[in-house]
Protein backbone atom coordinates (compact mmCIF):
# COMPACT_ATOMS: atom_id res chain seq x y z
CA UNK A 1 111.37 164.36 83.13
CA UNK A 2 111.20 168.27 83.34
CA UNK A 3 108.14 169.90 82.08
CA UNK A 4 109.91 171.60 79.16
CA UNK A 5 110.87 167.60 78.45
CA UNK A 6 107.47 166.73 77.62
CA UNK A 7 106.67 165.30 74.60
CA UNK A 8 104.17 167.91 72.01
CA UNK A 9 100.70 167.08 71.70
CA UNK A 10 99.86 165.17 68.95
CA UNK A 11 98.58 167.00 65.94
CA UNK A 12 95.34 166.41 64.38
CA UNK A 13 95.36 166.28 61.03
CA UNK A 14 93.11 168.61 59.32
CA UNK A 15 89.33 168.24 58.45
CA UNK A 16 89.48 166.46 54.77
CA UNK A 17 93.06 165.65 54.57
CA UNK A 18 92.82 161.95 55.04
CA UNK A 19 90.13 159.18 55.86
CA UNK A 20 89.87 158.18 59.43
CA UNK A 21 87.59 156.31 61.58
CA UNK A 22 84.41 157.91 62.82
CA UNK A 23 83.64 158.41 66.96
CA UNK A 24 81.34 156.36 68.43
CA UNK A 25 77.51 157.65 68.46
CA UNK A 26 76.10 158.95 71.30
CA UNK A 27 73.27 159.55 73.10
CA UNK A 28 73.85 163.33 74.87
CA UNK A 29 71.35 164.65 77.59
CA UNK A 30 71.80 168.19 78.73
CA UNK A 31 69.14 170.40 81.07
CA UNK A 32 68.87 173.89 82.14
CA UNK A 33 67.25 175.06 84.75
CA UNK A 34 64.80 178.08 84.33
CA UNK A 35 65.53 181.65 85.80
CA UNK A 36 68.68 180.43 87.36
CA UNK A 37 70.35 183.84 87.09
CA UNK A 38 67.14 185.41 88.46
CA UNK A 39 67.86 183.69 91.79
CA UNK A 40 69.98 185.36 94.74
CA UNK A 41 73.63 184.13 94.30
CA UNK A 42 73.53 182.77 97.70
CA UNK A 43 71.00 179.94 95.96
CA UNK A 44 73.17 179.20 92.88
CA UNK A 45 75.10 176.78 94.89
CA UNK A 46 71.78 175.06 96.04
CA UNK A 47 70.35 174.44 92.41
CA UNK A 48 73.84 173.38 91.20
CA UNK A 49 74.07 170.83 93.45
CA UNK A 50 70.34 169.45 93.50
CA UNK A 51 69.87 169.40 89.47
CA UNK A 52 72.49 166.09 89.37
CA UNK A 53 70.28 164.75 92.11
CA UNK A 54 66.97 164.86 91.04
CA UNK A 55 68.20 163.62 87.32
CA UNK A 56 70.02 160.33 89.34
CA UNK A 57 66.58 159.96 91.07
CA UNK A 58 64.51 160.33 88.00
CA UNK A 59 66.98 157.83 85.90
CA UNK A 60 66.78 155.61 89.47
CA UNK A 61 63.23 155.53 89.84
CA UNK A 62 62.37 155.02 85.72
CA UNK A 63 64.32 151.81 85.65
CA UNK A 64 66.96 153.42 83.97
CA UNK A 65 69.54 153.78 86.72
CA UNK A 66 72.30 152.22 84.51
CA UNK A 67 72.12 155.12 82.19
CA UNK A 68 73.29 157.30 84.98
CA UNK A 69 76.05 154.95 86.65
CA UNK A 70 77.19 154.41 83.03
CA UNK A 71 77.36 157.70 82.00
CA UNK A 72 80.11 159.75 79.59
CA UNK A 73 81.75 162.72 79.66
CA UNK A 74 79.55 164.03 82.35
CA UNK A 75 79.80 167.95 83.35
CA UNK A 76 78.14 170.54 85.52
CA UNK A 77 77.50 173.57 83.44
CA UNK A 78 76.41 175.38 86.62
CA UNK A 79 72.75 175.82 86.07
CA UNK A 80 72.70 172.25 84.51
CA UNK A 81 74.04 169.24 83.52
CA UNK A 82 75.25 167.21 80.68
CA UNK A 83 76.61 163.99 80.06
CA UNK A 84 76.26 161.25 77.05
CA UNK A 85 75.36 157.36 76.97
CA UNK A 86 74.67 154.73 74.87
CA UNK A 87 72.45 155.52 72.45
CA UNK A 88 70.55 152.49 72.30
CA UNK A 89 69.01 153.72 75.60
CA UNK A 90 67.54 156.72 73.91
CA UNK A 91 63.95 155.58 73.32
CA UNK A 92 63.84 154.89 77.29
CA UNK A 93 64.75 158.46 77.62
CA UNK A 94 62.59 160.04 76.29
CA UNK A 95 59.78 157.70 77.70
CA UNK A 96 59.47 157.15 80.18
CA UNK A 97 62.10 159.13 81.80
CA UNK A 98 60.92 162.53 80.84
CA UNK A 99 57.77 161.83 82.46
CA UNK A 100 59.20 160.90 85.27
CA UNK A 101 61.89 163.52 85.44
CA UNK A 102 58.69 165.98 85.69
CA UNK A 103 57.41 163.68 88.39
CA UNK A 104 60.08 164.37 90.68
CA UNK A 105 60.64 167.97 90.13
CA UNK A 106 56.64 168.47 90.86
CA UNK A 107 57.09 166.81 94.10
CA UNK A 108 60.82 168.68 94.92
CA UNK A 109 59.00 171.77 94.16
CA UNK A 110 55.55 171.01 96.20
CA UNK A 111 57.92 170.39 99.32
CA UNK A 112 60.07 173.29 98.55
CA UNK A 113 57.71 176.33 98.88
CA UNK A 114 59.31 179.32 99.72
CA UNK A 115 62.78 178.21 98.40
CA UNK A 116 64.38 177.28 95.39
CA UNK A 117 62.08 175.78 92.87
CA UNK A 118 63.49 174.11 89.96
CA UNK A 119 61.81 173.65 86.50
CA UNK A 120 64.10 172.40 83.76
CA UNK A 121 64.73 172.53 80.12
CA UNK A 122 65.89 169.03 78.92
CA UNK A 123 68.10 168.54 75.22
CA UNK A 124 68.63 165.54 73.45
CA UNK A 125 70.50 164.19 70.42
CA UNK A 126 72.59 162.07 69.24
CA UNK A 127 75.61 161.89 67.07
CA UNK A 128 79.07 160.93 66.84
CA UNK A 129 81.40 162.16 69.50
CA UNK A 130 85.21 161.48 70.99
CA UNK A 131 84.84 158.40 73.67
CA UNK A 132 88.72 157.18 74.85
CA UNK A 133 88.04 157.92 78.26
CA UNK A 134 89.93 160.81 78.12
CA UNK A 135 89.73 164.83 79.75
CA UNK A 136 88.65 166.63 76.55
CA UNK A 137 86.00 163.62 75.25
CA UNK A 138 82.72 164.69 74.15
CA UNK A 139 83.46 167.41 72.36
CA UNK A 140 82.20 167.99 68.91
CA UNK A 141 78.99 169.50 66.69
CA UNK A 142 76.78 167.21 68.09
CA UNK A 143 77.75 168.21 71.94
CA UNK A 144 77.39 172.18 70.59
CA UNK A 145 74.16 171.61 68.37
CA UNK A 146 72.89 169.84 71.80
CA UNK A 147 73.34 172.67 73.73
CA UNK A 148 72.11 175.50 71.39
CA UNK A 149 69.08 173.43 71.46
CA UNK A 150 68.74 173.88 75.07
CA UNK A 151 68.64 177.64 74.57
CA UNK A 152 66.72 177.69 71.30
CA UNK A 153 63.62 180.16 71.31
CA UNK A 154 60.71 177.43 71.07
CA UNK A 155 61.71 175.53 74.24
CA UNK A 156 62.02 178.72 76.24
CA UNK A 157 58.88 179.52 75.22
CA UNK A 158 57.30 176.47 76.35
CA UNK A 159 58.13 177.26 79.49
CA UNK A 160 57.36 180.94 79.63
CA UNK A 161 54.12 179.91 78.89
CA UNK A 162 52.98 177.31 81.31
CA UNK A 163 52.13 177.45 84.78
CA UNK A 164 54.94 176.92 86.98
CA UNK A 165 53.07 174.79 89.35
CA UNK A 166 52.11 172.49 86.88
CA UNK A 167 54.95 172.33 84.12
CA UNK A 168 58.14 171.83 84.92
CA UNK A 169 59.92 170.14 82.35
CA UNK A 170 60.02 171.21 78.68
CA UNK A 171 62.13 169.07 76.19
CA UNK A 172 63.06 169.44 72.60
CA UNK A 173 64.49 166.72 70.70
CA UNK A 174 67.03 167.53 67.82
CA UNK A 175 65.41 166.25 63.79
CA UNK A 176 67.80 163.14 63.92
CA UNK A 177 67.13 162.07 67.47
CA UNK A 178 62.95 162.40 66.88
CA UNK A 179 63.88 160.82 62.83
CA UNK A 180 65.46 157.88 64.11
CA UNK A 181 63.87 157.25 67.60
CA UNK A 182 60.15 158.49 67.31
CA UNK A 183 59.29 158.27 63.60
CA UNK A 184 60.90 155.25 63.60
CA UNK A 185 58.27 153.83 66.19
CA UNK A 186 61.13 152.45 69.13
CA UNK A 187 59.70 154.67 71.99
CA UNK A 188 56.62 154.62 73.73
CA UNK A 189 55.02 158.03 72.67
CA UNK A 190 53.07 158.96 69.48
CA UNK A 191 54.76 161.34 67.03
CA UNK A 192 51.64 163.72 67.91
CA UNK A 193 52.61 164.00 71.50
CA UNK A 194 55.26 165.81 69.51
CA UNK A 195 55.37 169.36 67.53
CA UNK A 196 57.72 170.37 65.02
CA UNK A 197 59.59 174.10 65.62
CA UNK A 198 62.75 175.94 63.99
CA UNK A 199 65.13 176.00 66.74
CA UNK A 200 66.65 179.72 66.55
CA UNK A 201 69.24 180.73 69.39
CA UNK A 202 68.88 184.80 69.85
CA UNK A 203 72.50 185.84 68.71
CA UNK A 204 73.93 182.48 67.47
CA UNK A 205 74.23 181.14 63.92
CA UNK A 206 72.26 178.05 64.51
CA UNK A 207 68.81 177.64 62.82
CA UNK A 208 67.33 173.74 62.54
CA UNK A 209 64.30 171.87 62.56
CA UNK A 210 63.60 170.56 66.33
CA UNK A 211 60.52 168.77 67.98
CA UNK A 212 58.94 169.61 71.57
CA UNK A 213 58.09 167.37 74.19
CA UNK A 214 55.99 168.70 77.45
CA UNK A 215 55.03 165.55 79.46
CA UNK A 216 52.73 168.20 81.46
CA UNK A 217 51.50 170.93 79.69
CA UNK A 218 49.67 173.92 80.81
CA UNK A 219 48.02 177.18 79.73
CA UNK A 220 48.64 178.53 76.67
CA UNK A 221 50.68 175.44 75.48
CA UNK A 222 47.93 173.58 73.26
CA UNK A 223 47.68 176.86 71.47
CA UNK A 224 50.75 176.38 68.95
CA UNK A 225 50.87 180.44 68.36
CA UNK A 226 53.33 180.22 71.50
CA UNK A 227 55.74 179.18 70.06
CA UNK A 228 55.83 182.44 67.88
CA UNK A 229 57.92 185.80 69.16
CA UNK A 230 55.42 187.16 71.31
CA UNK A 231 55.90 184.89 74.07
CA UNK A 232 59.68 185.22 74.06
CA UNK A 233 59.45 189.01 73.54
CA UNK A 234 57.40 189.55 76.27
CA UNK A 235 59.97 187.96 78.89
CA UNK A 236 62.32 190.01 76.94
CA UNK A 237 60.87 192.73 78.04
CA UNK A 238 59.91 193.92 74.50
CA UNK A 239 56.67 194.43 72.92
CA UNK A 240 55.48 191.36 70.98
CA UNK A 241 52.05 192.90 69.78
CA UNK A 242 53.76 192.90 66.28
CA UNK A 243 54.36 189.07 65.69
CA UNK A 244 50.87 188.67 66.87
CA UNK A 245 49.36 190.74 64.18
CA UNK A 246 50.94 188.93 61.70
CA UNK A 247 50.17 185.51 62.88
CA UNK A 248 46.32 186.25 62.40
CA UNK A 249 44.55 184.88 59.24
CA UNK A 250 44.34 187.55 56.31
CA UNK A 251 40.58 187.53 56.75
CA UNK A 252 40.88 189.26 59.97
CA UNK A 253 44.08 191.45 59.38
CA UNK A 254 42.00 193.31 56.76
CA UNK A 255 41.21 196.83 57.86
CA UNK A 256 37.78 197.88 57.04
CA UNK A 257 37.42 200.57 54.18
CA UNK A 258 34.63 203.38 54.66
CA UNK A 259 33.46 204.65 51.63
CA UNK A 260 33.39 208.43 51.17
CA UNK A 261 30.93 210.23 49.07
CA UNK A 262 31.34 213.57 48.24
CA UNK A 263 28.68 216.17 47.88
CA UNK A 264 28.95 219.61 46.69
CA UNK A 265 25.26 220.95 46.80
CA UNK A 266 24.85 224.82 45.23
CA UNK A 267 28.60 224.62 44.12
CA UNK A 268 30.94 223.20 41.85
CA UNK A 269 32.86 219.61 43.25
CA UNK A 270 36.08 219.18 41.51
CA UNK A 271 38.53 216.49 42.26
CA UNK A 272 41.24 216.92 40.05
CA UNK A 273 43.14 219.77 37.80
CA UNK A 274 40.43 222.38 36.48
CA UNK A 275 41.23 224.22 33.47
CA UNK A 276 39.28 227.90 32.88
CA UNK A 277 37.41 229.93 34.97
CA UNK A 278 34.69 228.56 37.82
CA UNK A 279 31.97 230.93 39.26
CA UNK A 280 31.15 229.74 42.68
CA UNK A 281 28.10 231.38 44.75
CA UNK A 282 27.72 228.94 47.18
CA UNK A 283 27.62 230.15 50.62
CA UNK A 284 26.25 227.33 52.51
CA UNK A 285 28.36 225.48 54.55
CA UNK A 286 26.21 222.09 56.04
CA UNK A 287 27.12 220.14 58.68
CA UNK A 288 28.44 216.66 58.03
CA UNK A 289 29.21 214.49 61.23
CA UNK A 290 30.90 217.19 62.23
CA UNK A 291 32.90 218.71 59.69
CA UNK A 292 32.16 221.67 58.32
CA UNK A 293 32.28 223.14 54.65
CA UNK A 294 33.82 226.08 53.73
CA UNK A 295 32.50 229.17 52.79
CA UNK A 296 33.96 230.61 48.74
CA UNK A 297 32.94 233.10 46.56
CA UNK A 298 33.86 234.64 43.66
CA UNK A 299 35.60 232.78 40.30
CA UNK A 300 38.57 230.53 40.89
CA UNK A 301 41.82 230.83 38.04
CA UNK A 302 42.88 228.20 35.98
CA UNK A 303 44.46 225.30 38.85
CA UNK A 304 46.74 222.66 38.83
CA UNK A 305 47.06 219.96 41.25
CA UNK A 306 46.03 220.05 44.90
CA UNK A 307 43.67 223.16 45.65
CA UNK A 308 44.33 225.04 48.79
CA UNK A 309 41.15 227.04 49.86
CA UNK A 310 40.80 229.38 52.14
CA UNK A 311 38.26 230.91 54.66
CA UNK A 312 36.63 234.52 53.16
């Protein structure tokens, strides 16, 4: 059989046409690793290759080394990795595997001074995704929405905040993987270990409710104003003094008022529109923390509206 005897693919029919039976659910796991672009290109090599190992460690030495031989739809994505799994492991994932995940890159980076240090940004959901073993599985909303997690605002920010000997993992959990696996009481952390954000990608139509996970924070990261603008705009590169402002308490964005009191002592004080004639003999002109009066004689005509006086 030629190639031009090959049979067409098959259609799909189109979304609403007809009932058919949903994907499997599953568990999907993608990382990033932090300032990969900022490295020389002679490194990007290096991190590819030593992000898959140091997740197959982390999954090895959590227990949870079955996850990673059992794996679906896995896939490089240069700077990081991706794959999905059952999702009955999730709860294991996200403890205690994150913790451990930052285990390992704290002591990959504590041996790697001077070289590549890796700090990652870890995604997770769940949903219902193509499975059939074949080339193209995995592919779907819940894959995307996984992903533009990964480069949402908040969990870059977690990052840009922390100390980067200290922190190097950051996760954020989409609403239905924290609904169904943390409120729902089947892994071993306390919903407050967690903190809810709107996941915004800069650029992207995507905007959802998310949760963050650091199993080591530093700095600035018990101080929930981070996950604001200013952090991001700063590694932007653009000024973030604005989103701080408005992030203060009304009490203390009020500006203070001085009161004015005006005195017009041997003359006439008028604040407003005069009708007739004035006679004005005042020539004194006192000192007032450091303006100066002016000087008018003489009768002033009939005026409307702002006054402008002059210097006789």
């Amino acid at each position: 059989m030629t190639e031009f005897d090959k049979p067409m693919p098959e259609a799909s029919a189109l979304p609403y046409s007809r009932s058919r039976n949903l994907p499997p659910y599953r568990g999907i796991v993608a990382v990033d690793a932090k300032d990969f672009t900022g490295y020389p290109a002679i490194e990007h090599g290096v991190i590819s290759g030593n992000v898959p190992q140091l997740l197959q460690m982390s999954f090895e030495r959590a227990d949870l080394g079955q996850v990673w031989q059992d794996r679906r739809f896995p896939n490089s994505t240069g700077d990081g990795y991706v794959f999905g799994f059952d999702p009955a492991w999730m709860p294991f994932l996200i403890h205690p595997w994150l913790n451990t995940l930052q285990e390992v890159l704290t002591e990959f980076n504590v041996h790697s001074v001077g070289a590549v240090r890796i700090r990652l940004r870890v995604s997770l959901n769940i949903g219902p995704l193509p499975d059939e073993g074949g080339e193209f599985d995995g592919n779907g909303t819940p894959r995307n929405d996984t992903h533009r997690l990964l480069d949402s605002r908040p969990v870059k920010a977690m990052l840009a905040a922390s100390n980067e000997s200290i922190t190097h993992v950051a996760a954020i959990l989409s609403d239905r993987c924290y609904q169904d696996v943390v409120a729902g009481g089947y892994t071993g952390r306390h919903p407050d270990h967690f903190i809810e954000v709107p996941a915004t990608v800069e650029g992207k139509r995507f905007d959802q409710q998310a949760w963050l996970y650091v199993p080591a924070p530093s700095g600035n990261l018990y101080n929930r104003r981070i996950l604001g603008d200013a952090v991001v705009d700063e590694q932007e590169g653009r000024d973030g003094r604005e989103g701080r402002k408005a992030d203060r308490p009304t009490e203390e964005r009020r500006v203070s008022r001085t009161v004015v009191t005006q005195r017009g002592d041997g003359s006439n004080l008028n604040s407003g529109t005069v009708h007739g004639g004035q006679s004005v003999t005042n020539v004194r002109g006192d000192s007032i923390s450091g303006f100066h009066g002016d000087y008018v004689r003489g009768n002033k005509d009939t005026v409307h509206g702002d006054k402008n006086e002059h210097h006789r």
